[in-house]
C-alpha atoms as a PDB file:
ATOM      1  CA  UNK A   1     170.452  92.686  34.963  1.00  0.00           C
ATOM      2  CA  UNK A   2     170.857  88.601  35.277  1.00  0.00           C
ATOM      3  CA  UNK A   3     173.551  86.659  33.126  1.00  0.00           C
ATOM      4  CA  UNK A   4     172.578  84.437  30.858  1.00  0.00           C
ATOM      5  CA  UNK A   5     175.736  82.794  31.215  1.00  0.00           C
ATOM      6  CA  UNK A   6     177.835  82.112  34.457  1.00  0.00           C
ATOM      7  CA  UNK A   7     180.993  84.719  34.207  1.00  0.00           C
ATOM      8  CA  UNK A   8     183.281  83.123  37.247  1.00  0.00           C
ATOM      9  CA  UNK A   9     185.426  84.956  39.345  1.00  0.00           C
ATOM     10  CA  UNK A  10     189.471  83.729  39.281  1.00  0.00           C
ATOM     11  CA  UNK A  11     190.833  84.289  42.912  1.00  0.00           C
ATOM     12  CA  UNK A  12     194.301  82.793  43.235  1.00  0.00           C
ATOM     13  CA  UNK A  13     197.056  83.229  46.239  1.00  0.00           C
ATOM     14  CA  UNK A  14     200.027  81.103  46.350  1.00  0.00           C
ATOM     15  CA  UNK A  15     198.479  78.315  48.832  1.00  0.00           C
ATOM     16  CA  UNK A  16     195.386  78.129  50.192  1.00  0.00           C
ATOM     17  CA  UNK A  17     195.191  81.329  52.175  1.00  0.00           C
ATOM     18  CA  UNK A  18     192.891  82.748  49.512  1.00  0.00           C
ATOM     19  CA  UNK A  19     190.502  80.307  50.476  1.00  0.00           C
ATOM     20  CA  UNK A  20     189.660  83.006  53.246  1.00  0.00           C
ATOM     21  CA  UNK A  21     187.926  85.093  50.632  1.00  0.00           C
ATOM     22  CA  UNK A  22     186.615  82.196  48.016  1.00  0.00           C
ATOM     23  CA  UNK A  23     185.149  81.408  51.572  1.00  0.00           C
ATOM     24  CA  UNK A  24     183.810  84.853  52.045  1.00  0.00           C
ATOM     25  CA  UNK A  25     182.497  85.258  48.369  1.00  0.00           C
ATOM     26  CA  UNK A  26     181.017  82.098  48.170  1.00  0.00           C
ATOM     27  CA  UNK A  27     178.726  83.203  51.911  1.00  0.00           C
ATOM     28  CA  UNK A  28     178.003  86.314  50.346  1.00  0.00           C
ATOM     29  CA  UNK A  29     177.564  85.489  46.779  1.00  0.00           C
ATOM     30  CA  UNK A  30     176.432  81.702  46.860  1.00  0.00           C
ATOM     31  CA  UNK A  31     175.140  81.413  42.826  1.00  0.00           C
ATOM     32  CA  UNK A  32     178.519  83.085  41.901  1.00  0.00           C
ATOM     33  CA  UNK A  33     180.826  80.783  39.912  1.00  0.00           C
ATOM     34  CA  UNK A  34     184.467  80.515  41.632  1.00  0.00           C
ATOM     35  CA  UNK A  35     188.467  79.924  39.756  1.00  0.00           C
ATOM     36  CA  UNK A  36     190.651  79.089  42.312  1.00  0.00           C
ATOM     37  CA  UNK A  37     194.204  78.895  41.905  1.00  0.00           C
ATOM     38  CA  UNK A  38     196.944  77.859  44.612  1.00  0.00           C
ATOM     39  CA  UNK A  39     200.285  78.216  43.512  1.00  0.00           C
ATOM     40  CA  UNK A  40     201.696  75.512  45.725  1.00  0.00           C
ATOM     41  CA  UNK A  41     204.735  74.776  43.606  1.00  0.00           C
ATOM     42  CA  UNK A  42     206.079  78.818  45.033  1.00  0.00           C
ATOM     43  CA  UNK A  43     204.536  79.179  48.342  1.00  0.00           C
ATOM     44  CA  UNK A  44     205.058  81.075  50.369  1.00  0.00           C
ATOM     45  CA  UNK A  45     204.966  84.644  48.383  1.00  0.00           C
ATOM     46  CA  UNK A  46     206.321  86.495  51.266  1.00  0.00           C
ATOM     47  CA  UNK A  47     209.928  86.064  51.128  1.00  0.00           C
ATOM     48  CA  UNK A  48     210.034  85.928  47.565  1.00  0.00           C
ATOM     49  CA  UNK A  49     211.395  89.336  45.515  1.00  0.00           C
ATOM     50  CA  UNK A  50     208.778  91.885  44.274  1.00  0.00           C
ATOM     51  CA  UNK A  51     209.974  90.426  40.566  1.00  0.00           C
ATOM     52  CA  UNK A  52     209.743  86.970  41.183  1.00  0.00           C
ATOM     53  CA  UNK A  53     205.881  87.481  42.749  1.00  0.00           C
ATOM     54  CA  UNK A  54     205.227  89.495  39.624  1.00  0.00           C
ATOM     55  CA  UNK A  55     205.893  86.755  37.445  1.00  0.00           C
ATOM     56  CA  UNK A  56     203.865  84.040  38.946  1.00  0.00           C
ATOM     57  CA  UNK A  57     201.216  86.625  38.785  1.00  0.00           C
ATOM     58  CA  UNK A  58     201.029  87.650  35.274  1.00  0.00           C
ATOM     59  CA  UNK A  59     201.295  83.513  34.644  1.00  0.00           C
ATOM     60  CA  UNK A  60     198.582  83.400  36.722  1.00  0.00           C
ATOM     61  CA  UNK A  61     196.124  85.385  35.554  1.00  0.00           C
ATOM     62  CA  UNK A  62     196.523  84.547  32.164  1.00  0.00           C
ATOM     63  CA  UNK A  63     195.278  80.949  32.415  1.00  0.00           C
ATOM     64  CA  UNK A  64     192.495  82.245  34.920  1.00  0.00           C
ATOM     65  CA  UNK A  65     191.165  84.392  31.978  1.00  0.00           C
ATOM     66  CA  UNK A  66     191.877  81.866  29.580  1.00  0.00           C
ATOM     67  CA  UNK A  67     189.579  79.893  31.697  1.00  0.00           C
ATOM     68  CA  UNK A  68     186.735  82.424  31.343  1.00  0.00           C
ATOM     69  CA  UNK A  69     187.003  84.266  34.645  1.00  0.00           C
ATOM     70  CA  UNK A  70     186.015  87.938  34.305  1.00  0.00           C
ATOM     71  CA  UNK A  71     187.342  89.556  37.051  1.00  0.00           C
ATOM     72  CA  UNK A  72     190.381  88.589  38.671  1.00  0.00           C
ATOM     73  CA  UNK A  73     191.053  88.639  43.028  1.00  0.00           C
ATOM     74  CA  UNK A  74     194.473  88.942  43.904  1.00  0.00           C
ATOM     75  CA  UNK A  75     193.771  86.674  47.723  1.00  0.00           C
ATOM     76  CA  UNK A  76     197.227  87.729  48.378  1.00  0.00           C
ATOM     77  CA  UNK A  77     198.864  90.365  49.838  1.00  0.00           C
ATOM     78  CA  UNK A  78     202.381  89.583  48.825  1.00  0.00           C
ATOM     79  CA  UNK A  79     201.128  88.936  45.031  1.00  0.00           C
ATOM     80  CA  UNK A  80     198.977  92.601  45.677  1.00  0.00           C
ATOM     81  CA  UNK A  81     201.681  94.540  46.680  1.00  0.00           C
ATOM     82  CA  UNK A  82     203.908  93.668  43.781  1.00  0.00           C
ATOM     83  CA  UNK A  83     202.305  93.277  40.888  1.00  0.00           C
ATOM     84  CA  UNK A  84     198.657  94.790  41.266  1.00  0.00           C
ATOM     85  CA  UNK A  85     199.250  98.121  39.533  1.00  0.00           C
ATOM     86  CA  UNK A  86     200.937  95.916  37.005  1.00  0.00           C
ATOM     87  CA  UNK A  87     198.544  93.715  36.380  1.00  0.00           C
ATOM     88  CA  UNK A  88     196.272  96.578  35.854  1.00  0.00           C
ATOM     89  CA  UNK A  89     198.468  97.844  33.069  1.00  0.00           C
ATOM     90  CA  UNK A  90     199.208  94.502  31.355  1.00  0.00           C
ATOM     91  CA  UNK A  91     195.221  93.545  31.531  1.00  0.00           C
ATOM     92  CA  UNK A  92     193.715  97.497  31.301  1.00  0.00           C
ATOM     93  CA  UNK A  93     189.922  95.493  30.092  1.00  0.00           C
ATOM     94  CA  UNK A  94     190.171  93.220  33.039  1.00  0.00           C
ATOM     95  CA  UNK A  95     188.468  94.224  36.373  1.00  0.00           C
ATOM     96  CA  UNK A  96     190.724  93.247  39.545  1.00  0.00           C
ATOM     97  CA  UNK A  97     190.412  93.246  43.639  1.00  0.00           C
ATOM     98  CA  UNK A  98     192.891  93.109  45.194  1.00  0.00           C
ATOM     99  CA  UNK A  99     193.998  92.736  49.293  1.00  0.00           C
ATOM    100  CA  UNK A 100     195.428  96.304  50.659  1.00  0.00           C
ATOM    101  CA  UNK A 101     196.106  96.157  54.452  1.00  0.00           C
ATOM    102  CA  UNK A 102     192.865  97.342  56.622  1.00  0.00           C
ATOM    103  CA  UNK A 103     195.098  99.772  58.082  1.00  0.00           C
ATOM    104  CA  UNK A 104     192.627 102.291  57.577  1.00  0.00           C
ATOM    105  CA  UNK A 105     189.675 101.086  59.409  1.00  0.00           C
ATOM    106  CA  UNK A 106     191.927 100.136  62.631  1.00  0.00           C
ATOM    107  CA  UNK A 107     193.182 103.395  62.469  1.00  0.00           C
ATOM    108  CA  UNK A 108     189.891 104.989  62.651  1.00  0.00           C
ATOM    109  CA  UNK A 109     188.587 102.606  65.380  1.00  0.00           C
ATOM    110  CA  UNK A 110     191.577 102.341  67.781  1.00  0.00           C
ATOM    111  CA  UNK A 111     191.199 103.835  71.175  1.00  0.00           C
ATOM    112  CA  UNK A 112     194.794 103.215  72.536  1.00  0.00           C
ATOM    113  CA  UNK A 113     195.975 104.716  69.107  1.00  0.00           C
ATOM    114  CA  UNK A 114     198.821 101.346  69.091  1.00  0.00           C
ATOM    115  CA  UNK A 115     197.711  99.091  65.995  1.00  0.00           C
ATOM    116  CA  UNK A 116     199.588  95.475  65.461  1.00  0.00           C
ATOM    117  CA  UNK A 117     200.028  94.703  61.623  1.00  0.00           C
ATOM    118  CA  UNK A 118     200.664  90.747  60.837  1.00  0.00           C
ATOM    119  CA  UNK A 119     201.832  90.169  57.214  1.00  0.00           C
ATOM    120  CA  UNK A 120     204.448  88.585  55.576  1.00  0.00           C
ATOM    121  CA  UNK A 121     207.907  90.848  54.067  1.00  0.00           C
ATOM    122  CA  UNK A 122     206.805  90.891  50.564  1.00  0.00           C
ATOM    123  CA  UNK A 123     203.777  93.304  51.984  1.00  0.00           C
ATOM    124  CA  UNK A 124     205.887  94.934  54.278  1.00  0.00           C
ATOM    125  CA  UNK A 125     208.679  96.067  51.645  1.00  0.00           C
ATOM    126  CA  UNK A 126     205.680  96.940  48.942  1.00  0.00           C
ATOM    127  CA  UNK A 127     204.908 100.767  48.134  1.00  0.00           C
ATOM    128  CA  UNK A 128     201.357  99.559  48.661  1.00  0.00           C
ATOM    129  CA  UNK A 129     201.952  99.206  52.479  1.00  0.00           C
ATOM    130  CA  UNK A 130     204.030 102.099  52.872  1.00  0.00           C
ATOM    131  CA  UNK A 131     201.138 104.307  50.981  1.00  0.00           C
ATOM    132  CA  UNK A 132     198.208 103.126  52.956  1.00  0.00           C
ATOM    133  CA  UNK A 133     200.372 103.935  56.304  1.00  0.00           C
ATOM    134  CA  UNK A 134     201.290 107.202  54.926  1.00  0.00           C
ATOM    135  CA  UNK A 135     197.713 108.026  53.990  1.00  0.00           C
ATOM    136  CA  UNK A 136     195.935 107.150  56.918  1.00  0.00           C
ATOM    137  CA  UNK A 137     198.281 105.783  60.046  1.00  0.00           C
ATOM    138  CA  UNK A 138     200.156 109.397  60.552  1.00  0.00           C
ATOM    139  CA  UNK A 139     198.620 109.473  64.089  1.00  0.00           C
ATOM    140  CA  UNK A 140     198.912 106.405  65.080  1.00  0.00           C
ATOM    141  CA  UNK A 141     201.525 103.939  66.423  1.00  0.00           C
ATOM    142  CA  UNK A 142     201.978 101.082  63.532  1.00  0.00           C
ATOM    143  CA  UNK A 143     203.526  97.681  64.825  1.00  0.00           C
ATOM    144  CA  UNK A 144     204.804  95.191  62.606  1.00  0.00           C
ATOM    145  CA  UNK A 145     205.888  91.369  62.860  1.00  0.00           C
ATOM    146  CA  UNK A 146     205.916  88.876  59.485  1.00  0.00           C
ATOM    147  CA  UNK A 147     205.477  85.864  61.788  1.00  0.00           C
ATOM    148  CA  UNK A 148     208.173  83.425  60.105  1.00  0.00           C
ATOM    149  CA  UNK A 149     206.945  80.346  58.890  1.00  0.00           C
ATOM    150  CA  UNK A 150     203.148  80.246  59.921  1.00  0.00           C
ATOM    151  CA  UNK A 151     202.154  80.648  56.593  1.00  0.00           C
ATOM    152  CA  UNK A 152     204.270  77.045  56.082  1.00  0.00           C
ATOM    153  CA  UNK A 153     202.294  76.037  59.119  1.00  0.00           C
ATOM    154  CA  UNK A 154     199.286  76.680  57.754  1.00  0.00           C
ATOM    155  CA  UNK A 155     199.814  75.378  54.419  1.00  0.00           C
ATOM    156  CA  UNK A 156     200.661  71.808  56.186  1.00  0.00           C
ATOM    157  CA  UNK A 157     197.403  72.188  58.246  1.00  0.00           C
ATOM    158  CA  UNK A 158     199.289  72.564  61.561  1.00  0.00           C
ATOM    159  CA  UNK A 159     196.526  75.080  62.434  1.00  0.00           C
ATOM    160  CA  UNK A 160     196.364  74.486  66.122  1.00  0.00           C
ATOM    161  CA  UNK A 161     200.163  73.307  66.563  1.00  0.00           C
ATOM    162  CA  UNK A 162     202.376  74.010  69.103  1.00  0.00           C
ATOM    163  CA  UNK A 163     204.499  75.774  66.621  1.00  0.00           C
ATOM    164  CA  UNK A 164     201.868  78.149  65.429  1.00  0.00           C
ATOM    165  CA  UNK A 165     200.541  78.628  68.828  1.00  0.00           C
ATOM    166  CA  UNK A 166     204.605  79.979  69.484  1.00  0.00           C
ATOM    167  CA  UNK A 167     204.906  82.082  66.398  1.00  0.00           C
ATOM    168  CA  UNK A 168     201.962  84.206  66.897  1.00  0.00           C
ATOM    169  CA  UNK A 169     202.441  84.426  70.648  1.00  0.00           C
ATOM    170  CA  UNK A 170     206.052  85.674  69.824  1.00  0.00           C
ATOM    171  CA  UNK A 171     204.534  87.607  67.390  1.00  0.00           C
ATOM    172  CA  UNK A 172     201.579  89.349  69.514  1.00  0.00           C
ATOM    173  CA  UNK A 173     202.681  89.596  73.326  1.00  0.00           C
ATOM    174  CA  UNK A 174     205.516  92.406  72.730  1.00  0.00           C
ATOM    175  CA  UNK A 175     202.943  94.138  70.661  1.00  0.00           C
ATOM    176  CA  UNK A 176     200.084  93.168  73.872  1.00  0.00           C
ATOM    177  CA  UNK A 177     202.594  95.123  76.122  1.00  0.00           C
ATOM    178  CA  UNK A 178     203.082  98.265  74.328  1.00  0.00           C
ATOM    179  CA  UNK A 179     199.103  98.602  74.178  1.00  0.00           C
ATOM    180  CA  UNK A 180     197.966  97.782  70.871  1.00  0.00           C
ATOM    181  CA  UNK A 181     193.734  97.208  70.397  1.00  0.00           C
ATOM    182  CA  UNK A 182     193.587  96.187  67.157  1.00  0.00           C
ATOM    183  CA  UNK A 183     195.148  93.582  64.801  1.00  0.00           C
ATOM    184  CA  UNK A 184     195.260  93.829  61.467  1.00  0.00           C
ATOM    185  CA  UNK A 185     195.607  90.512  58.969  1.00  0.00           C
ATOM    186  CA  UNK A 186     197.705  91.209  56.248  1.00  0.00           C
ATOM    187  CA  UNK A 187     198.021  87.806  54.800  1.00  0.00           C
ATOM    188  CA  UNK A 188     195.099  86.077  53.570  1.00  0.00           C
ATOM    189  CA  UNK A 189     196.276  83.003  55.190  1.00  0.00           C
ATOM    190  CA  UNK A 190     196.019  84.283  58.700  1.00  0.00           C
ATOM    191  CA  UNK A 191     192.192  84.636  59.457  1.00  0.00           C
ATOM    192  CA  UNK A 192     192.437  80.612  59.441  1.00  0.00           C
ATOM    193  CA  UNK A 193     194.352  80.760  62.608  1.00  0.00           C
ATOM    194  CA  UNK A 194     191.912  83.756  64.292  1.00  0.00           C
ATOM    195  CA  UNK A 195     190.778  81.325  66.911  1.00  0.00           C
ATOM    196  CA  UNK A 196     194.518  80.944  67.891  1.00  0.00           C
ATOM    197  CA  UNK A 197     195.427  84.970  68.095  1.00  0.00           C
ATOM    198  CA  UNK A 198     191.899  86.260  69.952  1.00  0.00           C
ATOM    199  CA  UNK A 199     193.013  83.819  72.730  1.00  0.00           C
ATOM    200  CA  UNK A 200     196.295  85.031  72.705  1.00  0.00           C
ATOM    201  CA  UNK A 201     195.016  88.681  72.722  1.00  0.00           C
ATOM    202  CA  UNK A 202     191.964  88.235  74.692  1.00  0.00           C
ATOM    203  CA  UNK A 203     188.802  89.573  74.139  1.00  0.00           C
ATOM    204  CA  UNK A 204     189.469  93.506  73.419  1.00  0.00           C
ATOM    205  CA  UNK A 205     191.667  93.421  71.223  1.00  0.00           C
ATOM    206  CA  UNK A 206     189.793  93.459  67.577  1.00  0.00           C
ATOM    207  CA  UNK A 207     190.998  91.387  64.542  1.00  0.00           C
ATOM    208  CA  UNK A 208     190.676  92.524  61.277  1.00  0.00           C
ATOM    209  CA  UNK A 209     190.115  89.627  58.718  1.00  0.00           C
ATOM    210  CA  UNK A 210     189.772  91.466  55.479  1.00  0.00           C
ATOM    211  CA  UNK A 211     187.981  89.061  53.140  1.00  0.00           C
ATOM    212  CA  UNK A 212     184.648  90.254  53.734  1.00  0.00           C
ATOM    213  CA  UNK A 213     185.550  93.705  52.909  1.00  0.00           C
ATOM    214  CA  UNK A 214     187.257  91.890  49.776  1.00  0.00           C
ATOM    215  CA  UNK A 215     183.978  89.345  48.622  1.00  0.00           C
ATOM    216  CA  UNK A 216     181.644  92.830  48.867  1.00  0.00           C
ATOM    217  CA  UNK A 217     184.020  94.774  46.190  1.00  0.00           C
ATOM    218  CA  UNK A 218     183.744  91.655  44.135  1.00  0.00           C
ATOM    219  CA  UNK A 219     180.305  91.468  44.513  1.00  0.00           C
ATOM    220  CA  UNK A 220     179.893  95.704  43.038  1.00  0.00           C
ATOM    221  CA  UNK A 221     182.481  95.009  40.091  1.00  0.00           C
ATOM    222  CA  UNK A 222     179.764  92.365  39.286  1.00  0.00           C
ATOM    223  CA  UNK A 223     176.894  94.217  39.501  1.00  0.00           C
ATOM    224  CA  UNK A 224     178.457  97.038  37.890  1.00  0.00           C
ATOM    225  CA  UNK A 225     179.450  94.921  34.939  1.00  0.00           C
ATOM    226  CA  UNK A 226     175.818  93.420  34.850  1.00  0.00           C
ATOM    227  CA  UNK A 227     177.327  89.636  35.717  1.00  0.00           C
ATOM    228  CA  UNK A 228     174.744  88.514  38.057  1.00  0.00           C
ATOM    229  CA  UNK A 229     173.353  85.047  38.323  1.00  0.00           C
ATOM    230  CA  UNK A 230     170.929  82.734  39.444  1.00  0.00           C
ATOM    231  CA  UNK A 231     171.551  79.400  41.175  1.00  0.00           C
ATOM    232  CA  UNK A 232     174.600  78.043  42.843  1.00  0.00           C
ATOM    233  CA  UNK A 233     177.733  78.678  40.954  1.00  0.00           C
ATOM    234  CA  UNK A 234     180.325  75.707  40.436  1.00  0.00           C
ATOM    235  CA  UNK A 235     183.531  76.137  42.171  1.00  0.00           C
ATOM    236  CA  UNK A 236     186.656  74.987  40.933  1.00  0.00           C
ATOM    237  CA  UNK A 237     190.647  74.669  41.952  1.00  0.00           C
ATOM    238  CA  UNK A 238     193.392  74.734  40.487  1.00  0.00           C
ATOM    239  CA  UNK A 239     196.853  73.909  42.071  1.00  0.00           C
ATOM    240  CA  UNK A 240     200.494  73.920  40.599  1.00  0.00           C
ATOM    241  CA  UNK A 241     201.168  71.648  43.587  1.00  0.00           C
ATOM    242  CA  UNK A 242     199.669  68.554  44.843  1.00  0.00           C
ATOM    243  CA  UNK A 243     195.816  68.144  43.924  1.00  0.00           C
ATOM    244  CA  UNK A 244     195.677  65.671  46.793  1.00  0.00           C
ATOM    245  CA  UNK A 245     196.801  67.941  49.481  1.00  0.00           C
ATOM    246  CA  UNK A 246     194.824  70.607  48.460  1.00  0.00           C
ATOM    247  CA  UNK A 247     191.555  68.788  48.504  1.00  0.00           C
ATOM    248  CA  UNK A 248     192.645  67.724  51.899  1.00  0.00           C
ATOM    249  CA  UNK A 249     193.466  71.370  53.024  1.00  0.00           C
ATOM    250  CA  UNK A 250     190.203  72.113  51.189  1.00  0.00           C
ATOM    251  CA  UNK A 251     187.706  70.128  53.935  1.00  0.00           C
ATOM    252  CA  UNK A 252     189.988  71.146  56.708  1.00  0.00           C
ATOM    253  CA  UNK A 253     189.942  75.086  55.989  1.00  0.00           C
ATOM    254  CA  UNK A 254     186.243  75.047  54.496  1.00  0.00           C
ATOM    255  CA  UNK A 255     184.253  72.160  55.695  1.00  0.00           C
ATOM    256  CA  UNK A 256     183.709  70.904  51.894  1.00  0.00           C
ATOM    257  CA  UNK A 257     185.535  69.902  49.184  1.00  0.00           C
ATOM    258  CA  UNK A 258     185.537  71.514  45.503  1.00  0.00           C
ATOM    259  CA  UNK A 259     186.973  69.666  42.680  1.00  0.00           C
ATOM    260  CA  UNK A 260     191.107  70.133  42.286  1.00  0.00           C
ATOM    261  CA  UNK A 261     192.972  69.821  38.591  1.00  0.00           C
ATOM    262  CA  UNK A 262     196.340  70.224  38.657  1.00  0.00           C
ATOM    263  CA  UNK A 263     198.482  72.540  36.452  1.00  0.00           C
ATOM    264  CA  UNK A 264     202.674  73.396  36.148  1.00  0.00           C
ATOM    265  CA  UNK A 265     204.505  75.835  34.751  1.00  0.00           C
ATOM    266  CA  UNK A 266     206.409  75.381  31.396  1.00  0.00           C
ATOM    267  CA  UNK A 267     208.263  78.744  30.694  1.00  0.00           C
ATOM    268  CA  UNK A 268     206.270  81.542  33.201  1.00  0.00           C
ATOM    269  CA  UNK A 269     203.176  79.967  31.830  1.00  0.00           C
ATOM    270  CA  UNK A 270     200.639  77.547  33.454  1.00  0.00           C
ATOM    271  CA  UNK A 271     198.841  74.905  31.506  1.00  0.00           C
ATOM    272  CA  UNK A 272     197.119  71.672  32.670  1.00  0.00           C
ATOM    273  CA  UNK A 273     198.981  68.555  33.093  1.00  0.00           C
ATOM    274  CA  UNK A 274     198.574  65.286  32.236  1.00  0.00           C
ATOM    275  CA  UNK A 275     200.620  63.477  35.560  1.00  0.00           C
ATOM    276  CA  UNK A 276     199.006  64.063  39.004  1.00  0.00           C
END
């Protein structure tokens, strides 16, 4: 069944590390219509409390349905593992995806049974985490590292920096030595620096980046609700930060540009304002 009528998709993550999967969704799905929001004015996610990240993503979704979306992606694994079962019951019509840790498929696929997990703490301290380890990790080694401040990096386009370079090499070597085959992204941010941990970890080693696995569960919730569509969907972003540096981070990350409107919070809601 085709829509008559373009039902978009709202993705939001607290920066621009959900661009990952609008990147992903938009290669699989390229007539789908995209909401992105980057909540620049509270990023990073990751060292913020479970309650605070709940908040922001209540807010959030709110003005994403307001503004028509029909199913909602959580691009963020902090903002998943606090508030997705929430949002659930505070929006029980609305369809959501959101990021859960591939700890399952490196589990399955490791031969050295040692898997590395990069994420952030918010992920790490979530019941979301701790489930998906209990479930399907018991027989394997789990290591862990939140990689301080290369989300930051990332969100100032320091990519290739020095200081990136030194965060995920701290990160990645200790785990390198105790035999780990497998790393797992658990921040949506981090498959933007994937060039910069496969040369630290050489060609064995497989990385995870979950945002395909992400844009194909998007992709059945729209089938299954009948929302397909012709054409080439419009795309646009949102940020409660600067509009300016998120176009910029825009044709850095994806090679185009979509259009940017910014929006603030006035009492744990967002609404579009009027000032750049």
């Amino acid at each position: 069944m085709k829509s008559t009528r373009p039902i978009p998709v709202g993705i939001f993550d607290s920066g621009v590390g959900g661009l990952s999967v609008l990147r992903a969704i938009r290669e699989l799905m390229p007539a789908q219509s995209i909401l992105y929001l980057a909540d620049q004015a509270h990023v990073p996610y990751g060292p913020r409390t479970l309650e605070e990240v709940r908040g922001f993503a209540e807010g959030i979704t709110r003005f994403l349905l307001d503004q028509g979306a029909g199913i909602i992606v959580v691009a963020c694994n902090a903002a998943s593992a606090a508030a997705l079962h929430y949002l659930r019951k505070i929006f029980p019509q609305v369809p959501f995806v959101g990021m859960e840790p591939a700890v399952k498929p490196a589990a399955e696929q490791t031969r050295s049974g040692v898997v590395g997990v990069l994420a952030t703490p918010a992920t790490f301290q979530g019941a979301l985490y701790a489930s998906v380890v209990e479930r399907f990790a018991k027989n394997v080694i789990i290591l862990q590292n939140d990689c301080p401040g290369l989300v930051s990096e990332i969100e100032a386009g320091r990519m290739e920096g020095s200081k990136t370079y030194h965060i995920l090499s701290t990160a990645l070597k200790p785990m390198l030595a105790k035999g780990i085959d497998t790393v797992v992204l658990g921040c949506t941010h981090y498959p933007f620096v994937i060039p910069i941990i496969e040369e630290i970890v050489g060609p064995e080693v497989r990385v995870i980046d979950p945002a395909p696995a992400i844009a194909r569960q998007t992709q059945r919730l729209l089938q299954n609700n009948g929302w397909n569509v012709e054409g080439r969907g419009e795309i646009r972003c949102f940020t409660s930060g600067s509009a300016q540096i998120l176009t910029d981070l825009e044709q850095k990350l994806l090679g185009y540009t979509c259009p940017v409107e910014k929006v603030e919070w006035v009492s744990g809601l967002l609404q579009p304002t009027t000032h750049p």
